[in-house]
PDB file of N, CA and C in Angstrom:
ATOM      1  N   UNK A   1      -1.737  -0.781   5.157  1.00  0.00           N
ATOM      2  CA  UNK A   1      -1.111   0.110   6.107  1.00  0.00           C
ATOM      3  C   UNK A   1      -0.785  -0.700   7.358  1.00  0.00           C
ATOM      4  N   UNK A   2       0.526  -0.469   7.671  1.00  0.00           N
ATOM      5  CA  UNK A   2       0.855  -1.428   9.082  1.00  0.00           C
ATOM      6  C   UNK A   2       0.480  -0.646   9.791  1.00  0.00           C
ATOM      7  N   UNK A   3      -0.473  -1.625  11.212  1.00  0.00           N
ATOM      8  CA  UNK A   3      -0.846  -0.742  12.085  1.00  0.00           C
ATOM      9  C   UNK A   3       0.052  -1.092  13.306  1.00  0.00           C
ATOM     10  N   UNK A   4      -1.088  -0.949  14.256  1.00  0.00           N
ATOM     11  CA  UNK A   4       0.018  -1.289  16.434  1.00  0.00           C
ATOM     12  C   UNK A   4       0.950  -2.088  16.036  1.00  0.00           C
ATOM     13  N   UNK A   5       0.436  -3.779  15.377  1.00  0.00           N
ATOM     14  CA  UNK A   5       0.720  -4.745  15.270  1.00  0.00           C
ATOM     15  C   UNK A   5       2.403  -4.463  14.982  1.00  0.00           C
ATOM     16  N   UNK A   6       2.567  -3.658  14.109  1.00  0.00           N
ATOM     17  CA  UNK A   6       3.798  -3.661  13.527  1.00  0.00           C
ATOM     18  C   UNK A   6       4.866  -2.684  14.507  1.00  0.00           C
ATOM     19  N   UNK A   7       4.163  -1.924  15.916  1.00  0.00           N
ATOM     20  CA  UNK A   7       5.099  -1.765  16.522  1.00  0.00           C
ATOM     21  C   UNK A   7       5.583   0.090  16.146  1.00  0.00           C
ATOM     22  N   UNK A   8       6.965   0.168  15.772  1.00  0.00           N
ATOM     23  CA  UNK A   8       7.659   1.512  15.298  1.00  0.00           C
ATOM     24  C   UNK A   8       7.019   1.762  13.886  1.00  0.00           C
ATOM     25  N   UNK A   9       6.811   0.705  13.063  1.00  0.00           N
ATOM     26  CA  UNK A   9       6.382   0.776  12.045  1.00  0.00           C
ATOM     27  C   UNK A   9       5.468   1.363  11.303  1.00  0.00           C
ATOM     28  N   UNK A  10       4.304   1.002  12.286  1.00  0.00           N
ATOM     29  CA  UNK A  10       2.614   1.673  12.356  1.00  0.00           C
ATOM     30  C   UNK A  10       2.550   2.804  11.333  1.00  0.00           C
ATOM     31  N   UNK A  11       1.850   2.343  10.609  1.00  0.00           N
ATOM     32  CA  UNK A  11       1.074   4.016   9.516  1.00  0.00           C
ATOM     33  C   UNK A  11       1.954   4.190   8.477  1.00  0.00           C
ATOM     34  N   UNK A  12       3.063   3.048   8.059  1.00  0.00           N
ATOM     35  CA  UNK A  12       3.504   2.661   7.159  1.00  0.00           C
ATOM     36  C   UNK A  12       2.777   2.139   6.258  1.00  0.00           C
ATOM     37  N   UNK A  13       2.902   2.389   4.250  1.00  0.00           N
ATOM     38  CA  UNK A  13       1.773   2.148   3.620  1.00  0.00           C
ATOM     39  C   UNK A  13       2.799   1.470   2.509  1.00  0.00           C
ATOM     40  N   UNK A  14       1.978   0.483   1.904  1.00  0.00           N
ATOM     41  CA  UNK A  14       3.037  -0.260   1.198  1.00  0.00           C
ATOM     42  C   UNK A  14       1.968  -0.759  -0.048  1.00  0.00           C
ATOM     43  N   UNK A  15       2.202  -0.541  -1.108  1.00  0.00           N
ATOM     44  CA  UNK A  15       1.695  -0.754  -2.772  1.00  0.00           C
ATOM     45  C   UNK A  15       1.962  -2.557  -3.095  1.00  0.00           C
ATOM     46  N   UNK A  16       1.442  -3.495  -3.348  1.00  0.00           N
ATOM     47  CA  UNK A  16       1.871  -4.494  -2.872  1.00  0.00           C
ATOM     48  C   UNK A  16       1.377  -4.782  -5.026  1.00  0.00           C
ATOM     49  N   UNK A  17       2.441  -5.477  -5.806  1.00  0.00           N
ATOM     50  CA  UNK A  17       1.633  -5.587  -7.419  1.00  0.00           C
ATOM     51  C   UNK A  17       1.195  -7.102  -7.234  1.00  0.00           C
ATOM     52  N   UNK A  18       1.076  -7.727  -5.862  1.00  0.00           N
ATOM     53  CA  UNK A  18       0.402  -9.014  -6.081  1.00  0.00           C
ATOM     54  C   UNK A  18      -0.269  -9.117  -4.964  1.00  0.00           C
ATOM     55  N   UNK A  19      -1.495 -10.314  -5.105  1.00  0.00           N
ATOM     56  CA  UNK A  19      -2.184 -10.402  -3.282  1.00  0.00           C
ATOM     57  C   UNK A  19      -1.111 -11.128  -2.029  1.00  0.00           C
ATOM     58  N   UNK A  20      -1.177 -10.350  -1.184  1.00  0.00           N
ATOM     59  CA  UNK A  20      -0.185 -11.334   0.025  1.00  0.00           C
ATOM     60  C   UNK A  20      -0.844 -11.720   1.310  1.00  0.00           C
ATOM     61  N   UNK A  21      -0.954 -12.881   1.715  1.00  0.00           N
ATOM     62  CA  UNK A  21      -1.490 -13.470   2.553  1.00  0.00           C
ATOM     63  C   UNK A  21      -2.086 -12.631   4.084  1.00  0.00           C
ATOM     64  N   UNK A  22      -2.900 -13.101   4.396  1.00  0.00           N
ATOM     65  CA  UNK A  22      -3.455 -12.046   5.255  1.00  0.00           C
ATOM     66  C   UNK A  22      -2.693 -12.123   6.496  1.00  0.00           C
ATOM     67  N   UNK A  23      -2.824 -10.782   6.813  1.00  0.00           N
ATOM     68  CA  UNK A  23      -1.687 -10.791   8.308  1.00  0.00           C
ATOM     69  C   UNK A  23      -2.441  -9.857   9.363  1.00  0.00           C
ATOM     70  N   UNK A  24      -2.468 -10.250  10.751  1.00  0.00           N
ATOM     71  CA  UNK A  24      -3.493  -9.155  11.226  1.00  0.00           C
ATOM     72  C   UNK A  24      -2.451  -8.108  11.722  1.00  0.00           C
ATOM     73  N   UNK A  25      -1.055  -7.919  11.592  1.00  0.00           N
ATOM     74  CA  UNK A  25      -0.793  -6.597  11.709  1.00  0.00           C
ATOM     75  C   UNK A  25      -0.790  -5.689  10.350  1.00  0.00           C
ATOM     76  N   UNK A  26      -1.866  -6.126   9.519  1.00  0.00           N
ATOM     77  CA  UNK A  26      -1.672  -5.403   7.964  1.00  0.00           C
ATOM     78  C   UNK A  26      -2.795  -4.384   8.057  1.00  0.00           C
ATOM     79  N   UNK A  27      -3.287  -3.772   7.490  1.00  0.00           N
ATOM     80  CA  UNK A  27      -4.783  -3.246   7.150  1.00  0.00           C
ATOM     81  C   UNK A  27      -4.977  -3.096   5.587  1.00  0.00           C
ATOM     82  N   UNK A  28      -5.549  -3.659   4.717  1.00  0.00           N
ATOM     83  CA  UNK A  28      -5.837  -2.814   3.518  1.00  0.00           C
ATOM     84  C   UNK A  28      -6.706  -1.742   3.616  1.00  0.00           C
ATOM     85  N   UNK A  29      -6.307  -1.027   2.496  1.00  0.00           N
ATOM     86  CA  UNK A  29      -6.715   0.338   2.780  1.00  0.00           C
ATOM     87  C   UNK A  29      -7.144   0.665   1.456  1.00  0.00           C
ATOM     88  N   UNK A  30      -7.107  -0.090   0.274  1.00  0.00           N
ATOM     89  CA  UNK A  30      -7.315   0.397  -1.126  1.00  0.00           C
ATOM     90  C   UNK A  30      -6.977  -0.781  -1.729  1.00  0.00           C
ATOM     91  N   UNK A  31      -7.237  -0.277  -3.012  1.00  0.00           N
ATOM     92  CA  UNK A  31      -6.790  -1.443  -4.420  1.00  0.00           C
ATOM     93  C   UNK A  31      -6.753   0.082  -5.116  1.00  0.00           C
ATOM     94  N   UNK A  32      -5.524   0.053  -6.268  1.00  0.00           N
ATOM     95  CA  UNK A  32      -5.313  -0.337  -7.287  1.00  0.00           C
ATOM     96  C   UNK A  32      -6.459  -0.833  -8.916  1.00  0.00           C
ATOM     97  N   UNK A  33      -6.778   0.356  -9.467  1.00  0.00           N
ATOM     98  CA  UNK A  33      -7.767  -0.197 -10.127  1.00  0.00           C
ATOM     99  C   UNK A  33      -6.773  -0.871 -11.769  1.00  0.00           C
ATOM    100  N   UNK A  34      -7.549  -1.560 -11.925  1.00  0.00           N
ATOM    101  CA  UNK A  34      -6.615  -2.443 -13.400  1.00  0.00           C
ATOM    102  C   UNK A  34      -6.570  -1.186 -14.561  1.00  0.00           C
ATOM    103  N   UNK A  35      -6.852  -0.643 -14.717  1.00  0.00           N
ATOM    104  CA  UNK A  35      -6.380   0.416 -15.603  1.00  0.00           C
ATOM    105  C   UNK A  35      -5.449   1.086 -15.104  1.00  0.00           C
ATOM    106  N   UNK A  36      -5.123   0.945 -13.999  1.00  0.00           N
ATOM    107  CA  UNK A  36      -4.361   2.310 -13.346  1.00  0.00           C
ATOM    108  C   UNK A  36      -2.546   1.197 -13.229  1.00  0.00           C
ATOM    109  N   UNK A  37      -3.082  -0.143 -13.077  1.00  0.00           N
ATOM    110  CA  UNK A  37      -1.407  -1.020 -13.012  1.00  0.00           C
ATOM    111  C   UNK A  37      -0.058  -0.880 -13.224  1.00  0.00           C
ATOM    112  N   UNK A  38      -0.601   0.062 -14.666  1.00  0.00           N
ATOM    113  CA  UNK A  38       0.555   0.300 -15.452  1.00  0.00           C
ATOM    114  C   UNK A  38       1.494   1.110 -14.695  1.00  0.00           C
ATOM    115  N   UNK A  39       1.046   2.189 -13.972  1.00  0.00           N
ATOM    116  CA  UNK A  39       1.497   3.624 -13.171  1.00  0.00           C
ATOM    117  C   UNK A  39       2.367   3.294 -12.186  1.00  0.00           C
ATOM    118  N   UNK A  40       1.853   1.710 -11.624  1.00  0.00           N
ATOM    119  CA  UNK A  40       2.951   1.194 -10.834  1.00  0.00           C
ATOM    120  C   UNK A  40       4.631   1.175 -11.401  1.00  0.00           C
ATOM    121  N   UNK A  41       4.689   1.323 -11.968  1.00  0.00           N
ATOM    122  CA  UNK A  41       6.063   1.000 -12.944  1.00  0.00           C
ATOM    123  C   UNK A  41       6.779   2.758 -12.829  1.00  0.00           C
ATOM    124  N   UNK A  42       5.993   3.534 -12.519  1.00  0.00           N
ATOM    125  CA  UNK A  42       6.646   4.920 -12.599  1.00  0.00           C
ATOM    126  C   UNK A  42       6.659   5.404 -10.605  1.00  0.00           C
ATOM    127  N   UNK A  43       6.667   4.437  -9.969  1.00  0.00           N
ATOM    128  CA  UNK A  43       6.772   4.676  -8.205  1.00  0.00           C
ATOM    129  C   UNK A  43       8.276   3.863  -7.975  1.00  0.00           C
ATOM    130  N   UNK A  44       8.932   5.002  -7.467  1.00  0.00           N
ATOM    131  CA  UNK A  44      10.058   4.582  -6.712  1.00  0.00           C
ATOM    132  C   UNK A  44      10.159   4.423  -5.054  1.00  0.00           C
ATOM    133  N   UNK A  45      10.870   3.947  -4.755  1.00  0.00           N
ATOM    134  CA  UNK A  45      11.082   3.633  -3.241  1.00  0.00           C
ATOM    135  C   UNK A  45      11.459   5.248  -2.507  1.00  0.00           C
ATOM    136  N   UNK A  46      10.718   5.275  -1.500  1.00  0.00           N
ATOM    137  CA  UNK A  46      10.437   6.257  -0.819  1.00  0.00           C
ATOM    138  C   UNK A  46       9.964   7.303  -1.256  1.00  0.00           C
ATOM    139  N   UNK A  47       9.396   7.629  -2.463  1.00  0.00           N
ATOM    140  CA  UNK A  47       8.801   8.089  -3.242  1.00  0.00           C
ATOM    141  C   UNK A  47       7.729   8.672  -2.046  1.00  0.00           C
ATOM    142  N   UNK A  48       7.344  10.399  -2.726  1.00  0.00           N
ATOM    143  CA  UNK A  48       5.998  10.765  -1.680  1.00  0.00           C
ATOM    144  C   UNK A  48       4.960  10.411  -2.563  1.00  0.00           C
ATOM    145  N   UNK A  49       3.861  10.070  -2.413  1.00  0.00           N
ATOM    146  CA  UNK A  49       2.478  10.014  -3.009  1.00  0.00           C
ATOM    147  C   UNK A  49       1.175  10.458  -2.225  1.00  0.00           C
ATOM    148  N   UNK A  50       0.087  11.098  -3.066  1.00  0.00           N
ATOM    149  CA  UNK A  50      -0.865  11.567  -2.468  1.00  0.00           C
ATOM    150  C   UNK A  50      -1.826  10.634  -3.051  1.00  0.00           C
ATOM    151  N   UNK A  51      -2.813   9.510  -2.082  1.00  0.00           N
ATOM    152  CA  UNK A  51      -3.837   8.585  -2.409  1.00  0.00           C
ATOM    153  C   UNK A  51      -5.024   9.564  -2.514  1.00  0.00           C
ATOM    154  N   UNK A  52      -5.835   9.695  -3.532  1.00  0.00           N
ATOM    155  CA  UNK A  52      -7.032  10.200  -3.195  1.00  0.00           C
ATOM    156  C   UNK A  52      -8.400   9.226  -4.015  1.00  0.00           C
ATOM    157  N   UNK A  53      -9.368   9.896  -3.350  1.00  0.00           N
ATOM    158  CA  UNK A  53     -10.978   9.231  -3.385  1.00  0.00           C
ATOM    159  C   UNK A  53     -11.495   9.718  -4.453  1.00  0.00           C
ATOM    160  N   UNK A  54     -11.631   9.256  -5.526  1.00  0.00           N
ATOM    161  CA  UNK A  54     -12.563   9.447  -6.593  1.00  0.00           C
ATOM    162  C   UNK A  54     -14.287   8.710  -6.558  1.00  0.00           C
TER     163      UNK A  54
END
């Protein structure tokens, strides 16, 4: 999730299918569990999604 760092941006959340170098205007906020990978393939751009806590 981009936070201050990123300005207008902030609280923007972004699904990333590889690791990307650490940035301190980033926050992770989750992973992605390896069973679940596949599901990536059915998310489109601007797509709404609801993250929840199991």
């Amino acid at each position: 999730m981009d936070n201050d760092g990123y300005g207008r941006y902030r609280g923007e959340v972004q699904i990333a299918k590889r690791n990307l170098s650490a940035n301190a205007n980033v926050n992770v906020i989750g992973y992605v569990i390896e069973e679940d990978h596949e599901l990536l393939s059915l998310v489109r751009p601007g797509q709404k999604l609801e993250l929840i806590t199991v």
